[in-house]
C-alpha atoms as a PDB file:
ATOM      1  CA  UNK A   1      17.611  -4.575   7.945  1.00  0.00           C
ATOM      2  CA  UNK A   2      14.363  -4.002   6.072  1.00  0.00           C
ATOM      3  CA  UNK A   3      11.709  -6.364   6.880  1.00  0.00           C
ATOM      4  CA  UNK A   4       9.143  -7.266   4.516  1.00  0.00           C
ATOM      5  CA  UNK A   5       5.780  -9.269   4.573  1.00  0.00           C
ATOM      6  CA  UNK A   6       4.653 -11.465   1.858  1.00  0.00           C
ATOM      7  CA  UNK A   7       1.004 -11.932   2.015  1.00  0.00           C
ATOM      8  CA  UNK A   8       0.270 -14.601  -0.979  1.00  0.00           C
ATOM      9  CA  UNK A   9      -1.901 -17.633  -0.806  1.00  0.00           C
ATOM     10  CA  UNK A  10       0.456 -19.851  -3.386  1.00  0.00           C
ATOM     11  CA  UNK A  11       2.649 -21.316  -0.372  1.00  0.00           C
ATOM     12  CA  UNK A  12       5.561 -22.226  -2.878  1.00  0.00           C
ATOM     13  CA  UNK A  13       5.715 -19.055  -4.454  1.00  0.00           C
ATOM     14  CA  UNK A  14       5.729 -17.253  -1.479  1.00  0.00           C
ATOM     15  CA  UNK A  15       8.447 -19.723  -0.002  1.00  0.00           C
ATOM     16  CA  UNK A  16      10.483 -18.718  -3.367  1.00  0.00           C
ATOM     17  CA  UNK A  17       9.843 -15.105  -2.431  1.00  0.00           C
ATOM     18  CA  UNK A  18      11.147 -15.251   1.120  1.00  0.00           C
ATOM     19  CA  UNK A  19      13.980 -17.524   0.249  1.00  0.00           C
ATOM     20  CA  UNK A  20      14.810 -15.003  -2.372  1.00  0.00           C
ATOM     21  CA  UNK A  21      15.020 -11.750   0.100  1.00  0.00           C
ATOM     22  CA  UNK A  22      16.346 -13.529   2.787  1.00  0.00           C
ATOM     23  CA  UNK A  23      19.743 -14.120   0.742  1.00  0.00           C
ATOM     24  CA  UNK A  24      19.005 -10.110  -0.254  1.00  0.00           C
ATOM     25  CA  UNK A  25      19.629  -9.811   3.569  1.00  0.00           C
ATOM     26  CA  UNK A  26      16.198  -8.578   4.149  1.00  0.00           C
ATOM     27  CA  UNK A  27      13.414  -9.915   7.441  1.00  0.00           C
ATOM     28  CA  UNK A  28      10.639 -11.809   5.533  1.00  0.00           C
ATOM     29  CA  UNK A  29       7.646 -12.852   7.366  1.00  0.00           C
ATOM     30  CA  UNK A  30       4.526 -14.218   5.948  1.00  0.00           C
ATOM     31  CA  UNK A  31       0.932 -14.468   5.670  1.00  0.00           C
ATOM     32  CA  UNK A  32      -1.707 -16.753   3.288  1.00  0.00           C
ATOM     33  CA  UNK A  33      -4.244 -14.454   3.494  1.00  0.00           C
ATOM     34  CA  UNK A  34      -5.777 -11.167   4.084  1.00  0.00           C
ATOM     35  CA  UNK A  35      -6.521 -11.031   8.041  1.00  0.00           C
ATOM     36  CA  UNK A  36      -3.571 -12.965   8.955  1.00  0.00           C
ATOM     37  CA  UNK A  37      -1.576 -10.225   6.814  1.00  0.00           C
ATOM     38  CA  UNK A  38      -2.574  -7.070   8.350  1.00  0.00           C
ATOM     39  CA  UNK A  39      -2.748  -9.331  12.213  1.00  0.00           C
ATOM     40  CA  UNK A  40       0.917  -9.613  11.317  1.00  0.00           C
ATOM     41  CA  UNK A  41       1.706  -5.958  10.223  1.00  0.00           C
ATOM     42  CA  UNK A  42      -0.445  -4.871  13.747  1.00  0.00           C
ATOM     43  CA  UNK A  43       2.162  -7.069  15.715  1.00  0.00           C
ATOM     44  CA  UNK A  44       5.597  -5.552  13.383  1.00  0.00           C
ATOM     45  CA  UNK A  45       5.590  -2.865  11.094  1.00  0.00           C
ATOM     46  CA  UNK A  46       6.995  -4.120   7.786  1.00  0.00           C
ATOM     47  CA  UNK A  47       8.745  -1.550   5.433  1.00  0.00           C
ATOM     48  CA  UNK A  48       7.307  -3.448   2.370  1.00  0.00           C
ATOM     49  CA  UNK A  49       4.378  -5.421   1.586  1.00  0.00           C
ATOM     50  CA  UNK A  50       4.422  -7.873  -1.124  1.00  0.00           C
ATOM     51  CA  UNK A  51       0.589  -8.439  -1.838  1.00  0.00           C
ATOM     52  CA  UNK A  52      -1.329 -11.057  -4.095  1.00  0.00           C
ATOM     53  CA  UNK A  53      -4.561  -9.027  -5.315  1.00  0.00           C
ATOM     54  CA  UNK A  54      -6.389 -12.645  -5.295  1.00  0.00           C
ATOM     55  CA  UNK A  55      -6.561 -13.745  -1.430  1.00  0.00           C
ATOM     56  CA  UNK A  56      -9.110 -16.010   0.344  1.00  0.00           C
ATOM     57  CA  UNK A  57     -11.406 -14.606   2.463  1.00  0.00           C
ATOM     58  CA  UNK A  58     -10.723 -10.734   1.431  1.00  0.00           C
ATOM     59  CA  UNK A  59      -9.162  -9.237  -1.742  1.00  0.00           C
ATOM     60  CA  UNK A  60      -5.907  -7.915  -1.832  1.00  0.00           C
ATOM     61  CA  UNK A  61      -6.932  -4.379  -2.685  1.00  0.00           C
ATOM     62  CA  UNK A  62      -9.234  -4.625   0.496  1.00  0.00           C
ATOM     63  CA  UNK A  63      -6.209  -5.575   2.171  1.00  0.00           C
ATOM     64  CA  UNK A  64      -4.272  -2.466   0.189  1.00  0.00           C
ATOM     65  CA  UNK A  65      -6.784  -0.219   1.702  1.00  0.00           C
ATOM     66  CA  UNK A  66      -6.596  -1.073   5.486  1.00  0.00           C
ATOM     67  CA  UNK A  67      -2.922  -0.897   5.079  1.00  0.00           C
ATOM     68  CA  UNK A  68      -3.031   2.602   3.612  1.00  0.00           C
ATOM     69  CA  UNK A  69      -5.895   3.640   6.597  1.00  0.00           C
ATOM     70  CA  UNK A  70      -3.673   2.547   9.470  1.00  0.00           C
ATOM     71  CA  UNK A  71      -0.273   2.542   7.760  1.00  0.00           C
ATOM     72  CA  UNK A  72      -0.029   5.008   5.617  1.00  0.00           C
ATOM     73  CA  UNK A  73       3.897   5.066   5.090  1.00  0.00           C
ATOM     74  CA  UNK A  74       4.011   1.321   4.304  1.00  0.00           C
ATOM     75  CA  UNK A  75       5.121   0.461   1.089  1.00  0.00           C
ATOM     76  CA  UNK A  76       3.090  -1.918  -0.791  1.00  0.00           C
ATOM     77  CA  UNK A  77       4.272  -3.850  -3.656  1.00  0.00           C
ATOM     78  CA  UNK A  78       1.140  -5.858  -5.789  1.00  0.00           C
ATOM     79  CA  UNK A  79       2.061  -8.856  -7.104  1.00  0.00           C
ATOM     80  CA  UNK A  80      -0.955 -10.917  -8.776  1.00  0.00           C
ATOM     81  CA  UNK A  81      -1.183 -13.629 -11.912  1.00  0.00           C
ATOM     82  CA  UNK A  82      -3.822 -10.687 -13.259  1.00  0.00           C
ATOM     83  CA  UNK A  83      -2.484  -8.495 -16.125  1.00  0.00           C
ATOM     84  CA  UNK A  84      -5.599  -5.931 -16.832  1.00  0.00           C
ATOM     85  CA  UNK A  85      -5.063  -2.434 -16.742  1.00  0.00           C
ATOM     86  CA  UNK A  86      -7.454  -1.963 -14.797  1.00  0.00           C
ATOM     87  CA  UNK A  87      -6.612  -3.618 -11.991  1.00  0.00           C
ATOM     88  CA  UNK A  88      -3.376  -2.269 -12.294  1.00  0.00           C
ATOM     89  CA  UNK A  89      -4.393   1.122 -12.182  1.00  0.00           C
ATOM     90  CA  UNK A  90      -7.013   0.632  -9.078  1.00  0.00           C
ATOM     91  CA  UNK A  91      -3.793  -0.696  -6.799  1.00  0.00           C
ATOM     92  CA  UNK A  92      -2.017   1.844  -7.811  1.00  0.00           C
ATOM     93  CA  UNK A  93      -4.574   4.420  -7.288  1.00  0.00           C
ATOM     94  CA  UNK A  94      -5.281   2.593  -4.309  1.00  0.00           C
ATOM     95  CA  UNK A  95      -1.244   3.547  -2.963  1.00  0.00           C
ATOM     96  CA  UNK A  96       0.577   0.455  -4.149  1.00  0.00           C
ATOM     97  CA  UNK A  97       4.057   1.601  -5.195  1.00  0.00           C
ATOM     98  CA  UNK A  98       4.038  -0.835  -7.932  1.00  0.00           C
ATOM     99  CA  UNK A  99       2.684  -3.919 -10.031  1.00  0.00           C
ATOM    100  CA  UNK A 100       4.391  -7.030 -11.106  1.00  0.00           C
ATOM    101  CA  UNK A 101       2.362  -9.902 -12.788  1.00  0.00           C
ATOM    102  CA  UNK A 102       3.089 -13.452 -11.859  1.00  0.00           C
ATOM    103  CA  UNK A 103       4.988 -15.377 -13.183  1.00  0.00           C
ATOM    104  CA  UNK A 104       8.170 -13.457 -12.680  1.00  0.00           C
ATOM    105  CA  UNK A 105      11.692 -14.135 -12.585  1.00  0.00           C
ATOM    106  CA  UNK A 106      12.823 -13.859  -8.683  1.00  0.00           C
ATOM    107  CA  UNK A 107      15.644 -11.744 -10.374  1.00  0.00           C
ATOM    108  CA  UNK A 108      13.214  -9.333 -11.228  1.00  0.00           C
ATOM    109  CA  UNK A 109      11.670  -9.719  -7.821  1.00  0.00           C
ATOM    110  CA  UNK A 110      14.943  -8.944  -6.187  1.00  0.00           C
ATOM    111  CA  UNK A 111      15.601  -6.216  -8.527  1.00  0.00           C
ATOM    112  CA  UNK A 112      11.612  -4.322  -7.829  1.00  0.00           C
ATOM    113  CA  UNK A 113      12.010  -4.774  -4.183  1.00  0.00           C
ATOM    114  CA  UNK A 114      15.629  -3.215  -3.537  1.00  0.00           C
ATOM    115  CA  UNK A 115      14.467  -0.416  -6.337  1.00  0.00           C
ATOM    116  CA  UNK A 116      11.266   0.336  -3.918  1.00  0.00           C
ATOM    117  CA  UNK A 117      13.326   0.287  -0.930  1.00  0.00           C
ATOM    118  CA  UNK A 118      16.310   2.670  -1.978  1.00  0.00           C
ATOM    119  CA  UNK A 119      18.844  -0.059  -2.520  1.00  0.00           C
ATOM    120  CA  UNK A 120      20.876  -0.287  -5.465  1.00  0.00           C
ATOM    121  CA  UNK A 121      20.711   3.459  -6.712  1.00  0.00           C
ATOM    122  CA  UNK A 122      17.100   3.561  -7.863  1.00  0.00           C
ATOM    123  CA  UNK A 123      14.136   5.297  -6.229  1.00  0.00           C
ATOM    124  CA  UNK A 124      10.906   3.583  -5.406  1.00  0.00           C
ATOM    125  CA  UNK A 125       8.827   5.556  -7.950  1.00  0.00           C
ATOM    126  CA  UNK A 126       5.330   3.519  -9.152  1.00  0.00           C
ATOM    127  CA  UNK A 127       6.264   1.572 -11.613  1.00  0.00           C
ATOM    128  CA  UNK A 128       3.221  -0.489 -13.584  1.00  0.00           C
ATOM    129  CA  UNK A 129       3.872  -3.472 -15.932  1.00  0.00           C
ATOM    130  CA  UNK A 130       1.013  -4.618 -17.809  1.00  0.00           C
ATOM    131  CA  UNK A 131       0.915  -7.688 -20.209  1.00  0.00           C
END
């Protein structure tokens, strides 16, 4: 079983989120912000990160960058209610695997997160959607 952290500040939408991949069959743990995220990576490894760029306390692409320092083969999935280019392009040059831009369906949630993990015939591949 996959496990997967969701570190997102919007407590509902991150309930959504783990409700979501729970019934995907995946282990979903989760953190509001930036410290308590990579406290709870320290204490599990997760195979995915789903990461808000817009935390409390630290960004999300500060965040991005310790994960990539001490866990290099974590994936890391950005998910943020900001649609520029170019913050799009700094997560991904920063060694997110992706972008999606809140609001989403969790259809298309399900769909991102089984594509980045190998499930469902697709690859992982970086995949950027800008609005």
């Amino acid at each position: 079983m996959a496990r997967i952290l969701i570190v997102d500040d919007d407590e509902a939408l991150a309930a959504l989120m783990d409700r979501a991949l729970r019934a995907e069959g995946y282990e979903v743990r989760r953190a509001g912000d930036g410290p308590a995220g990579l406290k709870l990576l320290e204490e599990q490894p997760a195979d995915l990160v789903l990461l808000d760029v817009r935390l409390p306390g630290m960004s999300g692409l500060e965040v991005l960058r310790q994960i990539r320092e001490k866990h290099p083969r974590t994936l890391v999935l950005v998910i943020t209610g900001y649609s520029s280019l170019p913050v799009a392009l700094e997560a991904v040059e920063g060694g997110a695997v992706g972008y999606l831009t809140k609001p989403f369906k969790m259809a298309d949630l399900r769909d991102r997160v089984n594509k980045t993990l190998g499930r469902s015939g697709g690859g992982g591949g970086i995949v950027v959607k800008v609005r």
